[in-house]
PDB file of N, CA and C in Angstrom:
ATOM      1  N   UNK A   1     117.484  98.510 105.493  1.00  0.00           N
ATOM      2  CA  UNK A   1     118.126  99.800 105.463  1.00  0.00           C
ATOM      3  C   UNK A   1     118.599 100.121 106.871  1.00  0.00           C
ATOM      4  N   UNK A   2     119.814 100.773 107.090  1.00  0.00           N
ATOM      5  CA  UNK A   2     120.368 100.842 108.315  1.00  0.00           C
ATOM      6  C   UNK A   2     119.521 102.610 108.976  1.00  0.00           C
ATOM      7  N   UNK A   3     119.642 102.543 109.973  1.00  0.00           N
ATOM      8  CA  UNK A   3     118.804 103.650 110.543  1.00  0.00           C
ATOM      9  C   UNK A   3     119.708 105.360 110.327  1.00  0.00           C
ATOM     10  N   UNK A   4     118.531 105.953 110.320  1.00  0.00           N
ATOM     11  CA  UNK A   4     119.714 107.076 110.125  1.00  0.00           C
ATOM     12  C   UNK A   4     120.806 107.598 110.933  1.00  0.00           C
ATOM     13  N   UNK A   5     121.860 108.236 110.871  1.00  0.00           N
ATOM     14  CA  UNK A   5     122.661 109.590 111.872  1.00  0.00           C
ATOM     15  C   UNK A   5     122.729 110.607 111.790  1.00  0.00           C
ATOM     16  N   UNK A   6     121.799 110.934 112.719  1.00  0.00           N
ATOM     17  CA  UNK A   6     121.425 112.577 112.176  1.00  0.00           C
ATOM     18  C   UNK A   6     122.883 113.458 112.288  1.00  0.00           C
ATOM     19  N   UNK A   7     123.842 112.890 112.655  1.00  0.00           N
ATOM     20  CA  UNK A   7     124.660 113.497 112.664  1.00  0.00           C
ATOM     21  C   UNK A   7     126.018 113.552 111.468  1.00  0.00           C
ATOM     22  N   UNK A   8     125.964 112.539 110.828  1.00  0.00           N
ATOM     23  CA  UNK A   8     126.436 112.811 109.483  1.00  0.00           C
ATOM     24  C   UNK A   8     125.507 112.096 108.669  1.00  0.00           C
ATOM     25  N   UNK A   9     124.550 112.279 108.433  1.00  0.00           N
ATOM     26  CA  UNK A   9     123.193 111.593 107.256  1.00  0.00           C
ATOM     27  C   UNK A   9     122.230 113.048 106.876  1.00  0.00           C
ATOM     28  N   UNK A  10     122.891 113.732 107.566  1.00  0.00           N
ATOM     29  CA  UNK A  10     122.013 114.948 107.113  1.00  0.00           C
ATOM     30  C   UNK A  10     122.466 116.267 106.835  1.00  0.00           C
ATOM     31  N   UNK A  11     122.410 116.360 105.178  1.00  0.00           N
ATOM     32  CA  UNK A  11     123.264 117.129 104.534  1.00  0.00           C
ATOM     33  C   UNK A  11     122.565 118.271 103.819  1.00  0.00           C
ATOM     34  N   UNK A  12     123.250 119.886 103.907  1.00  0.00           N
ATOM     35  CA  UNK A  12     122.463 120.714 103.315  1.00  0.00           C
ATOM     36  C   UNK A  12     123.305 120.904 101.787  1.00  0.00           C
ATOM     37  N   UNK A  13     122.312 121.335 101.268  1.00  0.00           N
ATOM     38  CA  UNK A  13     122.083 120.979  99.357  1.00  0.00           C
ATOM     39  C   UNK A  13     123.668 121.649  99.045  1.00  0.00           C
ATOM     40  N   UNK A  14     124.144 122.692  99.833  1.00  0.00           N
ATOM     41  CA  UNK A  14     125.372 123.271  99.418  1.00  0.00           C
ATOM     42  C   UNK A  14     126.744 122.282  99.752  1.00  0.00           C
ATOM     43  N   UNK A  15     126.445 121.773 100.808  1.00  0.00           N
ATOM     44  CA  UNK A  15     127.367 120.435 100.757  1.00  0.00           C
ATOM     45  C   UNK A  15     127.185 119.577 100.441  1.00  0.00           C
ATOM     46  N   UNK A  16     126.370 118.802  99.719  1.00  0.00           N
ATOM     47  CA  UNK A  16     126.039 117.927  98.689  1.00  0.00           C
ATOM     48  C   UNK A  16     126.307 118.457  97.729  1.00  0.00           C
ATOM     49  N   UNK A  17     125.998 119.577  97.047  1.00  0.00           N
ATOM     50  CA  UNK A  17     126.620 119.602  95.416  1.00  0.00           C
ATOM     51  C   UNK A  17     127.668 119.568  95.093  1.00  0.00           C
ATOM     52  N   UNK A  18     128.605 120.558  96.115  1.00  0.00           N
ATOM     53  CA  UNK A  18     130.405 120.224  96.586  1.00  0.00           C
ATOM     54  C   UNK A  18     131.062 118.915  96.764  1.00  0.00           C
ATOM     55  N   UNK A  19     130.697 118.072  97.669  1.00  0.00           N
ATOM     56  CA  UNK A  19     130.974 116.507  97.201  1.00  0.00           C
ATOM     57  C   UNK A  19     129.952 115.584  97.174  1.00  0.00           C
ATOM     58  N   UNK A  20     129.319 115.303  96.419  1.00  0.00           N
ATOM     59  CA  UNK A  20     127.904 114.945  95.571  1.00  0.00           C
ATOM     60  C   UNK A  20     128.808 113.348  95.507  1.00  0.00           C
ATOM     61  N   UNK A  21     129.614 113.208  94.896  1.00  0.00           N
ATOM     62  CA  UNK A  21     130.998 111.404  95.137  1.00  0.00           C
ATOM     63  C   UNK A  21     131.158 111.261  96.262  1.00  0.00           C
ATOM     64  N   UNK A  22     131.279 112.170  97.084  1.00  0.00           N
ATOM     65  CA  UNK A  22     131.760 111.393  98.193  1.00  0.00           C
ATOM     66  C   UNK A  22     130.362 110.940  99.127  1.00  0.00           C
ATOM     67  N   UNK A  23     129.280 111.522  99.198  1.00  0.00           N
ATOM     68  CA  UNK A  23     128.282 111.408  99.643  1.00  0.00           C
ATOM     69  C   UNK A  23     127.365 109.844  99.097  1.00  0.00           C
ATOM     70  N   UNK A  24     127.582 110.308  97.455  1.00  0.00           N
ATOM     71  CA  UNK A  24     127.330 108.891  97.052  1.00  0.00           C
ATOM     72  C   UNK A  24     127.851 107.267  97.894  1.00  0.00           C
ATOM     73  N   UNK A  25     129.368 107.798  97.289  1.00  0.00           N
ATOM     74  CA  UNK A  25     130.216 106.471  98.048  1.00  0.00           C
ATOM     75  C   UNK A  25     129.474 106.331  99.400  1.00  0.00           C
ATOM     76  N   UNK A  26     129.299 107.437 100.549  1.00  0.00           N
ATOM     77  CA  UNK A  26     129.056 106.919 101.829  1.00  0.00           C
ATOM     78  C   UNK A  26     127.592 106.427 101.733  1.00  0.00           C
ATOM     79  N   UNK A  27     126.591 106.771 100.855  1.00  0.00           N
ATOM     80  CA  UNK A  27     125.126 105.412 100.818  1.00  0.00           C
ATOM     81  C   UNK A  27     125.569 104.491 100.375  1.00  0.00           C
ATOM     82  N   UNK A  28     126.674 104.087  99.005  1.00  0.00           N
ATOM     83  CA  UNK A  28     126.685 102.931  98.510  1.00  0.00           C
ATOM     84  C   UNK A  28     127.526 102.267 100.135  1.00  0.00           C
ATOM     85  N   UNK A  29     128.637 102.746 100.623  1.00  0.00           N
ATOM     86  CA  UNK A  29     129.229 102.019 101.890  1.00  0.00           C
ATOM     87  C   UNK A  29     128.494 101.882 103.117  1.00  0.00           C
ATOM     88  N   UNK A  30     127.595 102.773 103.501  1.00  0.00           N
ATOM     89  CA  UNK A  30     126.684 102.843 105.319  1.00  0.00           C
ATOM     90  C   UNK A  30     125.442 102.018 104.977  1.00  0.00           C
ATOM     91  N   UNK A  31     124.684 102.231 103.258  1.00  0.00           N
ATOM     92  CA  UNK A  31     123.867 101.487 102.914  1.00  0.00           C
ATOM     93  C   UNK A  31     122.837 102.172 103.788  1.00  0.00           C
ATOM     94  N   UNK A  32     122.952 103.620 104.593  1.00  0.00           N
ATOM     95  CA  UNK A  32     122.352 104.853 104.972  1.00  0.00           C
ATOM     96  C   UNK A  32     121.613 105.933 104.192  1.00  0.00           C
ATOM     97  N   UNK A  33     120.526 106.185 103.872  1.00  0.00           N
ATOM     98  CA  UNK A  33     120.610 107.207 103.464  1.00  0.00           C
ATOM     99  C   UNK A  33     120.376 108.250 103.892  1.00  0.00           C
ATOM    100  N   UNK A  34     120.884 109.689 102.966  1.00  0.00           N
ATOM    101  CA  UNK A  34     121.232 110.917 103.329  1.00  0.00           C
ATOM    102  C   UNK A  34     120.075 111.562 102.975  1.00  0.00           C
ATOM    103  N   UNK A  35     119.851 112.476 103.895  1.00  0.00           N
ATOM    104  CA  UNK A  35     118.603 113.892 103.663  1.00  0.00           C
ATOM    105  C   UNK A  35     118.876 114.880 103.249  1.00  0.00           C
ATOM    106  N   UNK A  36     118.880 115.554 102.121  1.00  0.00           N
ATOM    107  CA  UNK A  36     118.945 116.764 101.732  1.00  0.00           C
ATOM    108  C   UNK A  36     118.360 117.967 102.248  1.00  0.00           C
ATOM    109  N   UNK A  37     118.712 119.077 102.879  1.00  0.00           N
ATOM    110  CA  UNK A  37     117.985 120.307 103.534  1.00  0.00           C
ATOM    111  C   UNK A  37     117.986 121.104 102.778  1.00  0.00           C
ATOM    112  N   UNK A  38     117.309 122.259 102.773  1.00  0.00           N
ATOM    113  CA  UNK A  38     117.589 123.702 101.609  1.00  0.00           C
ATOM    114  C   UNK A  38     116.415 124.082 102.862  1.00  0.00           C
ATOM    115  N   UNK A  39     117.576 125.312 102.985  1.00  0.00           N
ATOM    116  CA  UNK A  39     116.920 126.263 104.183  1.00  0.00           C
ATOM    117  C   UNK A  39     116.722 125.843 105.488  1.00  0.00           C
ATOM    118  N   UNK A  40     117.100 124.546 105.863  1.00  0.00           N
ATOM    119  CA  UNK A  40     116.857 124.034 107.050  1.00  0.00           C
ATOM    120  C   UNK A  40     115.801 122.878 106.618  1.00  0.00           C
ATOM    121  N   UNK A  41     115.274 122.618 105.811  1.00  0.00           N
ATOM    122  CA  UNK A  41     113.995 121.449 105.947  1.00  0.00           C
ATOM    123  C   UNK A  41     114.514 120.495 105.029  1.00  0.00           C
ATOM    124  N   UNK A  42     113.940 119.192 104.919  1.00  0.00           N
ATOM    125  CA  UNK A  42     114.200 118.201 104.108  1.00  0.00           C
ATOM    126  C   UNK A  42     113.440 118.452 102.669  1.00  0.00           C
ATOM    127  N   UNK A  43     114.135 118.335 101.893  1.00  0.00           N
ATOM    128  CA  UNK A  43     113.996 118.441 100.322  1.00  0.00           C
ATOM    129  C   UNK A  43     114.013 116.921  99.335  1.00  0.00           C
ATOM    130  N   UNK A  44     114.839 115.981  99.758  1.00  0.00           N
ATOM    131  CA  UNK A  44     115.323 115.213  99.623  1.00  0.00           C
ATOM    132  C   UNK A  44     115.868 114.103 100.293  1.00  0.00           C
ATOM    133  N   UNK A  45     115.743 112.719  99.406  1.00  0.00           N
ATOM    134  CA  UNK A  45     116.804 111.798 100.340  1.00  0.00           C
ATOM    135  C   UNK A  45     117.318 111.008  98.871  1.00  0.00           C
ATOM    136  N   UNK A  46     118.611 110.984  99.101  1.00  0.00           N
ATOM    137  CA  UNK A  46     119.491 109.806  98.632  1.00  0.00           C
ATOM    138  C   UNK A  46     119.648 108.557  99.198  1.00  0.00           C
ATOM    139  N   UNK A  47     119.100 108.133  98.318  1.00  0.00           N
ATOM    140  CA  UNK A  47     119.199 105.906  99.023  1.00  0.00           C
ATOM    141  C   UNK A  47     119.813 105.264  98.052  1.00  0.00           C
ATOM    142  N   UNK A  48     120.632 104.187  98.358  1.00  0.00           N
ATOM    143  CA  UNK A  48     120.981 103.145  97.393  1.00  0.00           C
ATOM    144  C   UNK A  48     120.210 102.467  96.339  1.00  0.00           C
ATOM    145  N   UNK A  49     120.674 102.066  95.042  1.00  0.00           N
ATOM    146  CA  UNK A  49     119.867 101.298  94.682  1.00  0.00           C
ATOM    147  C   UNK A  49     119.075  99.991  95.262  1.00  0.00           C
ATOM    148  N   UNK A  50     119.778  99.802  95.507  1.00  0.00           N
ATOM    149  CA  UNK A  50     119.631  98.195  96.169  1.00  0.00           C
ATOM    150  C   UNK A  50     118.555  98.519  97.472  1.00  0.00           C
ATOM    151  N   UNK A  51     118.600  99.729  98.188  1.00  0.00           N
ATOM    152  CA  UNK A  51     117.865  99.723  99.296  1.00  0.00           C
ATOM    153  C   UNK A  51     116.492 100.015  98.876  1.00  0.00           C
ATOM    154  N   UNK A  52     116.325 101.336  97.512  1.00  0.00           N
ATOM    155  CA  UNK A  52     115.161 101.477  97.345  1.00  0.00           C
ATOM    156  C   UNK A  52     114.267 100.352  96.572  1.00  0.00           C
ATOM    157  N   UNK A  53     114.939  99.538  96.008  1.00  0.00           N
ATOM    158  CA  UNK A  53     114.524  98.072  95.113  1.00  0.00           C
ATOM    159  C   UNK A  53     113.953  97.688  96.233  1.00  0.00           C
ATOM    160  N   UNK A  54     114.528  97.344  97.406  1.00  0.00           N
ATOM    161  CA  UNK A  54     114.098  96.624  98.837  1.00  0.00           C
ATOM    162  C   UNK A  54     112.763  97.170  99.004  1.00  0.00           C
ATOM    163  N   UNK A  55     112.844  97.978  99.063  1.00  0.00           N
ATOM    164  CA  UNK A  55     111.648  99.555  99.570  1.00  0.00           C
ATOM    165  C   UNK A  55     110.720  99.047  98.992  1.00  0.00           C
ATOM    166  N   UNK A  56     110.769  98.864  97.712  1.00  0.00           N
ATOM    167  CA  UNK A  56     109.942  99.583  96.767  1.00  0.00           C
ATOM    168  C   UNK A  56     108.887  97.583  96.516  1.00  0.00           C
ATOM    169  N   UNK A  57     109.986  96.869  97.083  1.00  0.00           N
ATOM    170  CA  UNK A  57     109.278  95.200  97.081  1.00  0.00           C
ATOM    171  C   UNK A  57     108.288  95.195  98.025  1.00  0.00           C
ATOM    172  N   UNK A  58     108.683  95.928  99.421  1.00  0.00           N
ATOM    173  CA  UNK A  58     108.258  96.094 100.519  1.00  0.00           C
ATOM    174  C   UNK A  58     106.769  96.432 100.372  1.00  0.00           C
ATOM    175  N   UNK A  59     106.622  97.287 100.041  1.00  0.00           N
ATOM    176  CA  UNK A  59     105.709  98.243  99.920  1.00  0.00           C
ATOM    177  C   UNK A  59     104.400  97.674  98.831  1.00  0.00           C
ATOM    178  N   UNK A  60     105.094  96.829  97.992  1.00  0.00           N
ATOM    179  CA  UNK A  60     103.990  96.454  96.692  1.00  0.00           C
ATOM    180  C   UNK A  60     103.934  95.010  97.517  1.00  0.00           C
ATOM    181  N   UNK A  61     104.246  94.445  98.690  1.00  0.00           N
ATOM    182  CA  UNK A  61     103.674  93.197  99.358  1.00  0.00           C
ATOM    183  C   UNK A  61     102.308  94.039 100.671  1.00  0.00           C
ATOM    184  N   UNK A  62     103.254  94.780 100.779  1.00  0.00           N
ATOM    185  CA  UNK A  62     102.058  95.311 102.015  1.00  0.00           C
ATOM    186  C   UNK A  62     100.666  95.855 101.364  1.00  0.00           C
ATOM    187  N   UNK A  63     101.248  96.017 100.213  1.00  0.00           N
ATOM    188  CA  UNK A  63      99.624  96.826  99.530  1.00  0.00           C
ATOM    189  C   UNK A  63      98.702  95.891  98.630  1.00  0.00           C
ATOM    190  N   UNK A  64      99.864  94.381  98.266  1.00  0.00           N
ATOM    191  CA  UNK A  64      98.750  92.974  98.082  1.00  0.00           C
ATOM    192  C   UNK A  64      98.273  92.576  99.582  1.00  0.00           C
ATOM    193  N   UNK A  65      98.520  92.605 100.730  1.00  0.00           N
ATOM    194  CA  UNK A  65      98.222  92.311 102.092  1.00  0.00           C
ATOM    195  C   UNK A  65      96.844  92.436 101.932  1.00  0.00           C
ATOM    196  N   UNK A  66      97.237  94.349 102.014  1.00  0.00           N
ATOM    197  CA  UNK A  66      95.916  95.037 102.374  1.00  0.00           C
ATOM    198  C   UNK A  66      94.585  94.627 101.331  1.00  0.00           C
ATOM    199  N   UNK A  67      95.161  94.414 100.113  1.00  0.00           N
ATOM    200  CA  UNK A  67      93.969  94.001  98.852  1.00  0.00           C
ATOM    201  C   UNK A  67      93.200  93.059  99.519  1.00  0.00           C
ATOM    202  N   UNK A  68      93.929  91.953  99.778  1.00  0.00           N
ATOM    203  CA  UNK A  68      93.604  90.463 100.660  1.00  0.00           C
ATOM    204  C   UNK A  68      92.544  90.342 101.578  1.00  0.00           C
ATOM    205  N   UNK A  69      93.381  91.655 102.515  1.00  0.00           N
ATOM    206  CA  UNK A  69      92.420  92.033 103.411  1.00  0.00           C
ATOM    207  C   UNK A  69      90.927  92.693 103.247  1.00  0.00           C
ATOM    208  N   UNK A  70      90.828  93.193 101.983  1.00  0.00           N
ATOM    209  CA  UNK A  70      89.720  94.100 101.522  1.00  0.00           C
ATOM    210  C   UNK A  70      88.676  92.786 101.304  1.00  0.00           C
ATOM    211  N   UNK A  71      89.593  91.980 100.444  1.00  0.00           N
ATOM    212  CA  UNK A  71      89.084  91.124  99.681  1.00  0.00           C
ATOM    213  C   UNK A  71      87.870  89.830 100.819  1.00  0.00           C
ATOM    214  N   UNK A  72      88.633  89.855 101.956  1.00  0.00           N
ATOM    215  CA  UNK A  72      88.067  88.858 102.677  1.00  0.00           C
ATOM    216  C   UNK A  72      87.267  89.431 103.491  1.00  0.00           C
ATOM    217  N   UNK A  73      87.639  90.873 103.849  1.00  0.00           N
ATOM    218  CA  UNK A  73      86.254  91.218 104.447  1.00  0.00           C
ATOM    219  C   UNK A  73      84.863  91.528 103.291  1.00  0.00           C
ATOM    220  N   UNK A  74      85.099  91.623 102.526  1.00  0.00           N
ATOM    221  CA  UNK A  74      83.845  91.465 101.483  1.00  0.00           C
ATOM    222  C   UNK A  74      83.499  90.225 101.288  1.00  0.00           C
ATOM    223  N   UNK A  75      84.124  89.133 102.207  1.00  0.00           N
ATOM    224  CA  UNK A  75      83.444  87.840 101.631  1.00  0.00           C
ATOM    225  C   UNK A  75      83.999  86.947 100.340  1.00  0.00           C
ATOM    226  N   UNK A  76      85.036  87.590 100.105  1.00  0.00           N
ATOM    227  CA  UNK A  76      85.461  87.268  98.373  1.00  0.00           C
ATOM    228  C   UNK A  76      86.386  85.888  98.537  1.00  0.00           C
ATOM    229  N   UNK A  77      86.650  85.479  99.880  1.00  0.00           N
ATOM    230  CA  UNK A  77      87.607  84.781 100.443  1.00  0.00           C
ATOM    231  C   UNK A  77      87.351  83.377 100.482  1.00  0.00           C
ATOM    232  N   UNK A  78      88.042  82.278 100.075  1.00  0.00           N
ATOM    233  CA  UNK A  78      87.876  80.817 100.643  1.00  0.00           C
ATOM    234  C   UNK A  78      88.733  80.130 101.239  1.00  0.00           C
ATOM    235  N   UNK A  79      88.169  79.505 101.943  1.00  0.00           N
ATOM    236  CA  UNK A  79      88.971  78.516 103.479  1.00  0.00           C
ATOM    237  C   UNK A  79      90.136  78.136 102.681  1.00  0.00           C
ATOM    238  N   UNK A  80      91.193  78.007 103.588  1.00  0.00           N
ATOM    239  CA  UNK A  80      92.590  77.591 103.375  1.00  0.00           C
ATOM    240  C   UNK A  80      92.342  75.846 102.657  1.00  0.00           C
ATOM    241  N   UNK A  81      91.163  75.127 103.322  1.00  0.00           N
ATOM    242  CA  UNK A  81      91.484  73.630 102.939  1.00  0.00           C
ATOM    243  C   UNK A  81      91.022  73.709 101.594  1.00  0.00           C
ATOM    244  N   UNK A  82      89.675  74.507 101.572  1.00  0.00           N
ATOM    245  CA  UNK A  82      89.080  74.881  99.709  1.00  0.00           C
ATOM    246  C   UNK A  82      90.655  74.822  98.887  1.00  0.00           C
ATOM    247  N   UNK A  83      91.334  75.782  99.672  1.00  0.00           N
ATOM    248  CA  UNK A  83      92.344  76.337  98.293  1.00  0.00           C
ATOM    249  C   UNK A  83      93.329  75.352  98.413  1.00  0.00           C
ATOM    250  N   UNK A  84      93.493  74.526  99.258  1.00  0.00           N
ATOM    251  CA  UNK A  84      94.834  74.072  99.531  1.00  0.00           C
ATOM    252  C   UNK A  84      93.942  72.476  98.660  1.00  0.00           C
ATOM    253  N   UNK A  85      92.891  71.930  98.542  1.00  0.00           N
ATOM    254  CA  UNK A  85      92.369  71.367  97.503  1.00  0.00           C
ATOM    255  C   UNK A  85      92.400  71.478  96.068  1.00  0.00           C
ATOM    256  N   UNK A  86      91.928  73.051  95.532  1.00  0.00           N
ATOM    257  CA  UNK A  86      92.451  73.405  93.995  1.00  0.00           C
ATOM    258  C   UNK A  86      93.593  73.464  94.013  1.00  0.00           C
ATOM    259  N   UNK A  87      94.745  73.800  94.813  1.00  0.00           N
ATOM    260  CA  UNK A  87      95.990  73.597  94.504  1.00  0.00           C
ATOM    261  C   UNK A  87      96.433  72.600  94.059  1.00  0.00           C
ATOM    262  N   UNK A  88      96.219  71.713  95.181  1.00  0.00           N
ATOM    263  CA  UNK A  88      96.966  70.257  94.917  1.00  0.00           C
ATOM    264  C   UNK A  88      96.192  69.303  93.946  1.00  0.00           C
ATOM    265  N   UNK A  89      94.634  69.866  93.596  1.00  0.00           N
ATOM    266  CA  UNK A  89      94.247  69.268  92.039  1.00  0.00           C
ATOM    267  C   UNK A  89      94.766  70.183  90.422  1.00  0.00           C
ATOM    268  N   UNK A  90      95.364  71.198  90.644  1.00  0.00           N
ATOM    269  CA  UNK A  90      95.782  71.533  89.662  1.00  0.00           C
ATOM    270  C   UNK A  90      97.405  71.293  89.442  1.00  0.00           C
ATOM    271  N   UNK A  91      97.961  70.283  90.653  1.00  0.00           N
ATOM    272  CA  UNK A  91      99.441  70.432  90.391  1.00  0.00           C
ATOM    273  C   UNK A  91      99.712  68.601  89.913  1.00  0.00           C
ATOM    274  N   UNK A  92      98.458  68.279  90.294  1.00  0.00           N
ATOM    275  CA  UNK A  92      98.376  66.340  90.293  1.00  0.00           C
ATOM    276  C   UNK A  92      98.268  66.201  88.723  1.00  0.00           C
ATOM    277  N   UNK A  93      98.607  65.108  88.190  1.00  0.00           N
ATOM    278  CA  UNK A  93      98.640  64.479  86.768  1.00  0.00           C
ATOM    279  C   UNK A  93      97.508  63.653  86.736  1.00  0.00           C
TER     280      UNK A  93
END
Protein backbone atom coordinates (compact mmCIF):
# COMPACT_ATOMS: atom_id res chain seq x y z
CA UNK A 1 0.00 0.00 0.00
CA UNK A 2 1.43 3.36 -0.95
CA UNK A 3 1.78 5.79 2.09
CA UNK A 4 -0.66 8.33 2.72
CA UNK A 5 -1.05 12.40 1.59
CA UNK A 6 -2.40 14.04 4.05
CA UNK A 7 -2.91 16.45 1.71
CA UNK A 8 -5.28 15.03 -0.76
CA UNK A 9 -5.99 11.44 1.11
CA UNK A 10 -7.93 13.10 3.59
CA UNK A 11 -11.41 13.73 2.96
CA UNK A 12 -14.39 15.12 5.01
CA UNK A 13 -17.69 12.91 4.69
CA UNK A 14 -19.35 16.05 2.83
CA UNK A 15 -16.85 15.79 0.09
CA UNK A 16 -16.90 12.30 -0.26
CA UNK A 17 -20.58 11.88 -0.66
CA UNK A 18 -20.43 14.74 -3.48
CA UNK A 19 -17.84 12.81 -5.49
CA UNK A 20 -17.89 9.39 -3.81
CA UNK A 21 -16.54 8.17 -8.17
CA UNK A 22 -14.16 10.23 -8.25
CA UNK A 23 -12.60 9.43 -4.91
CA UNK A 24 -13.11 5.81 -5.69
CA UNK A 25 -11.23 6.06 -9.09
CA UNK A 26 -8.32 7.95 -7.14
CA UNK A 27 -7.81 4.51 -4.56
CA UNK A 28 -8.40 2.25 -7.47
CA UNK A 29 -5.44 4.71 -9.44
CA UNK A 30 -2.86 6.00 -6.19
CA UNK A 31 -3.69 2.41 -4.78
CA UNK A 32 -3.82 5.16 -1.57
CA UNK A 33 -6.20 5.11 0.70
CA UNK A 34 -8.54 7.86 1.77
CA UNK A 35 -9.70 8.85 5.45
CA UNK A 36 -12.97 9.89 6.04
CA UNK A 37 -13.46 12.87 8.79
CA UNK A 38 -16.94 13.93 10.26
CA UNK A 39 -16.28 16.81 12.48
CA UNK A 40 -12.67 16.86 12.11
CA UNK A 41 -11.73 13.14 13.26
CA UNK A 42 -11.34 9.98 11.29
CA UNK A 43 -14.51 7.93 10.84
CA UNK A 44 -13.35 5.95 8.12
CA UNK A 45 -10.95 4.71 5.46
CA UNK A 46 -11.48 3.65 1.89
CA UNK A 47 -8.86 1.07 0.50
CA UNK A 48 -8.77 -0.90 -2.59
CA UNK A 49 -9.75 -4.20 -2.96
CA UNK A 50 -6.72 -5.60 -3.83
CA UNK A 51 -4.89 -3.63 -1.00
CA UNK A 52 -7.17 -4.79 1.76
CA UNK A 53 -6.92 -8.66 0.39
CA UNK A 54 -3.03 -7.77 0.84
CA UNK A 55 -3.86 -6.50 4.42
CA UNK A 56 -5.94 -8.85 5.39
CA UNK A 57 -3.06 -11.98 4.10
CA UNK A 58 -0.70 -9.92 6.05
CA UNK A 59 -2.14 -9.98 9.12
CA UNK A 60 -3.50 -13.82 9.21
CA UNK A 61 0.58 -14.70 8.57
CA UNK A 62 1.67 -12.52 11.43
CA UNK A 63 -0.93 -14.02 13.75
CA UNK A 64 0.24 -17.87 12.54
CA UNK A 65 3.92 -16.32 13.48
CA UNK A 66 2.82 -15.38 16.76
CA UNK A 67 0.81 -18.97 17.33
CA UNK A 68 4.37 -20.55 16.44
CA UNK A 69 5.80 -18.49 18.70
CA UNK A 70 3.39 -19.40 21.61
CA UNK A 71 3.71 -22.76 20.50
CA UNK A 72 7.56 -23.11 20.97
CA UNK A 73 7.82 -21.35 23.95
CA UNK A 74 5.56 -23.97 25.59
CA UNK A 75 7.84 -26.55 24.37
CA UNK A 76 5.31 -27.83 21.72
CA UNK A 77 8.18 -27.36 19.15
CA UNK A 78 10.62 -29.83 17.20
CA UNK A 79 14.12 -29.31 15.78
CA UNK A 80 14.16 -28.30 12.18
CA UNK A 81 16.24 -31.77 11.32
CA UNK A 82 13.18 -33.85 13.35
CA UNK A 83 10.82 -32.12 10.86
CA UNK A 84 12.85 -31.81 7.91
CA UNK A 85 13.07 -35.95 8.49
CA UNK A 86 9.05 -36.48 8.63
CA UNK A 87 8.95 -34.41 5.72
CA UNK A 88 11.11 -36.01 3.47
CA UNK A 89 9.68 -39.57 4.86
CA UNK A 90 6.27 -38.63 4.05
CA UNK A 91 7.08 -37.26 0.50
CA UNK A 92 9.50 -40.61 -0.39
CA UNK A 93 7.72 -43.73 -2.13
Amino acid sequence: MSRLRFDQDIQPLSDFRAGAASFIRQVNETRRPIVITQRGKGVAVVLDVAEYEAMQEKIELLEEVQKAEAQLSAGLGISSSDARTQILKNIKP
